[in-house]
N, C-alpha and C. Protein backbone atom coordinates (compact mmCIF):
# COMPACT_ATOMS: atom_id res chain seq x y z
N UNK A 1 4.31 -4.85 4.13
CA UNK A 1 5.52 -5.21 4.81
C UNK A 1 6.41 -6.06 3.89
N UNK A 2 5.82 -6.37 2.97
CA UNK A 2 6.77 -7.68 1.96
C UNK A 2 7.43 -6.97 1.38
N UNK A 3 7.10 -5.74 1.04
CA UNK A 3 7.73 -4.73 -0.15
C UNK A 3 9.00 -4.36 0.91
N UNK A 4 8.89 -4.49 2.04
CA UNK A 4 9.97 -3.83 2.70
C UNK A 4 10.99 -4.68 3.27
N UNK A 5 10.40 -5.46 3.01
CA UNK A 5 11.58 -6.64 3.22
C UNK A 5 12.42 -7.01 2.25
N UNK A 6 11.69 -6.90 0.98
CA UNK A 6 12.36 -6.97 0.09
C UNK A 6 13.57 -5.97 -0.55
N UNK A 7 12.96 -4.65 0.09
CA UNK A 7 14.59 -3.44 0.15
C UNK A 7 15.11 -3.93 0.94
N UNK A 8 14.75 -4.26 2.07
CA UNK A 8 16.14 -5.08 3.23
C UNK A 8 16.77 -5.50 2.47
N UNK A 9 16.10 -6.82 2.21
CA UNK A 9 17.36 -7.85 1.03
C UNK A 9 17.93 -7.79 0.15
N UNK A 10 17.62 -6.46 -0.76
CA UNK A 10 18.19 -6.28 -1.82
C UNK A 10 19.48 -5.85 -1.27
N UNK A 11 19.81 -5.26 -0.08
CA UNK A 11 20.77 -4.73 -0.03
C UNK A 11 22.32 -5.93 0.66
N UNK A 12 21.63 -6.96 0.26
CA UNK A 12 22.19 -8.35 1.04
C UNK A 12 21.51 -8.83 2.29
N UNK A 13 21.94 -10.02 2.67
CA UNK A 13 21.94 -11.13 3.24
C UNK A 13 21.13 -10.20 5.09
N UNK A 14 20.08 -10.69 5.60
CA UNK A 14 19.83 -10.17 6.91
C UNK A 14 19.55 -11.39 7.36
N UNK A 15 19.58 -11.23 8.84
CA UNK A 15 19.07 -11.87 9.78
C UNK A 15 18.41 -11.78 10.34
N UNK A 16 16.65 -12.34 11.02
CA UNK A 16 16.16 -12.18 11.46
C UNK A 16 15.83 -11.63 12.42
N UNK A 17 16.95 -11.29 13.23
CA UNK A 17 17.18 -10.26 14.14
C UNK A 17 17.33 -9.05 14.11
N UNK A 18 17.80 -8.73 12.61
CA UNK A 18 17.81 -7.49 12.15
C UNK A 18 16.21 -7.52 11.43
N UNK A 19 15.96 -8.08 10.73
CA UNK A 19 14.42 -7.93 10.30
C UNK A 19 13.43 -7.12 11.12
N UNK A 20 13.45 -7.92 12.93
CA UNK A 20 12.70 -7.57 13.48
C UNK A 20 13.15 -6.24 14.25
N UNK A 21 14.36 -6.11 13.91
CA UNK A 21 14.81 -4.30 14.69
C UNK A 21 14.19 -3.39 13.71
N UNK A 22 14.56 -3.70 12.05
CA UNK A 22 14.36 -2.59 11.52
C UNK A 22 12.54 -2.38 11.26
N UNK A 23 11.73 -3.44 11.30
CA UNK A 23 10.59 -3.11 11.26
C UNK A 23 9.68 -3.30 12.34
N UNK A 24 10.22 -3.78 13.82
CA UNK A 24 9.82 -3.62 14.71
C UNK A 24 8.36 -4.54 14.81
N UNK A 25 8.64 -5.60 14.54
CA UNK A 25 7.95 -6.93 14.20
C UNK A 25 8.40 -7.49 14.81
N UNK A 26 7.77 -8.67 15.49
CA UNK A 26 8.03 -10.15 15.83
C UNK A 26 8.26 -11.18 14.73
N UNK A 27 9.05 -12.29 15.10
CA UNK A 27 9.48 -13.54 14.33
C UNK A 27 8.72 -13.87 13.07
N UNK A 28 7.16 -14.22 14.57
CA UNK A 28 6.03 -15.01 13.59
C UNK A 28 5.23 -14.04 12.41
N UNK A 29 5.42 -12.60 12.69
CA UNK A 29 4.97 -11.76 11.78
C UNK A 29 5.44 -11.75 10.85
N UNK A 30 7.06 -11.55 10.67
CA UNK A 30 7.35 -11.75 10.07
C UNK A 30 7.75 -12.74 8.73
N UNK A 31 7.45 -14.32 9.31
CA UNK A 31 7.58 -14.80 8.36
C UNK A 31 6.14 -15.39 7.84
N UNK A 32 4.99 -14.92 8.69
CA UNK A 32 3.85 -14.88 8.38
C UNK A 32 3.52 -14.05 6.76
N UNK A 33 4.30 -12.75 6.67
CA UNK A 33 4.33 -12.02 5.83
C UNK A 33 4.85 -12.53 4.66
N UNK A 34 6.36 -13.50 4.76
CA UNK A 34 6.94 -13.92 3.45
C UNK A 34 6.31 -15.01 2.73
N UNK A 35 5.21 -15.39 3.52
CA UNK A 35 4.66 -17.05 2.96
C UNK A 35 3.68 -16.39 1.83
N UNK A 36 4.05 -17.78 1.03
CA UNK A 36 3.59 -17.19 -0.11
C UNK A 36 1.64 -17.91 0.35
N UNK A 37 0.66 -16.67 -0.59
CA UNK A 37 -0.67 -16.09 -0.32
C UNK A 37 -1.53 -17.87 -0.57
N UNK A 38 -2.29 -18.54 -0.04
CA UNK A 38 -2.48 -20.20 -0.51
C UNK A 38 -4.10 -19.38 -0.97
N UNK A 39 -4.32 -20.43 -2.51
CA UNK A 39 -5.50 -20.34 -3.20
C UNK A 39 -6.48 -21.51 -2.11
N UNK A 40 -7.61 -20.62 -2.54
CA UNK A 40 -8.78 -21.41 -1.74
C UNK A 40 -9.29 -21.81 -2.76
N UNK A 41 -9.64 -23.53 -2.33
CA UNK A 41 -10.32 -24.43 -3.68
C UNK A 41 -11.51 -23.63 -3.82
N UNK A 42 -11.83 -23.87 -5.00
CA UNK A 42 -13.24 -23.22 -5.82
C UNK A 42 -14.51 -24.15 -5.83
């Protein structure tokens, strides 16, 4: 889904409202998806 968000944006500026029309996602999914991946201590 990140990859596809990222054609969204390339094409300019969206709003979250459009985010969740064009991929038919909720809010929290969505920005669940953009957070960047956290390392687990070793």
């Amino acid at each position: 889904m990140r990859l596809r968000i990222l054609d969204i944006l390339r094409e300019g500026e969206a709003c979250v409202c459009h985010l969740q029309a064009v991929l038919g996602k909720r809010q929290p999914c969505i920005f669940t998806s953009g957070r960047p991946s956290r390392s687990r201590p070793g």
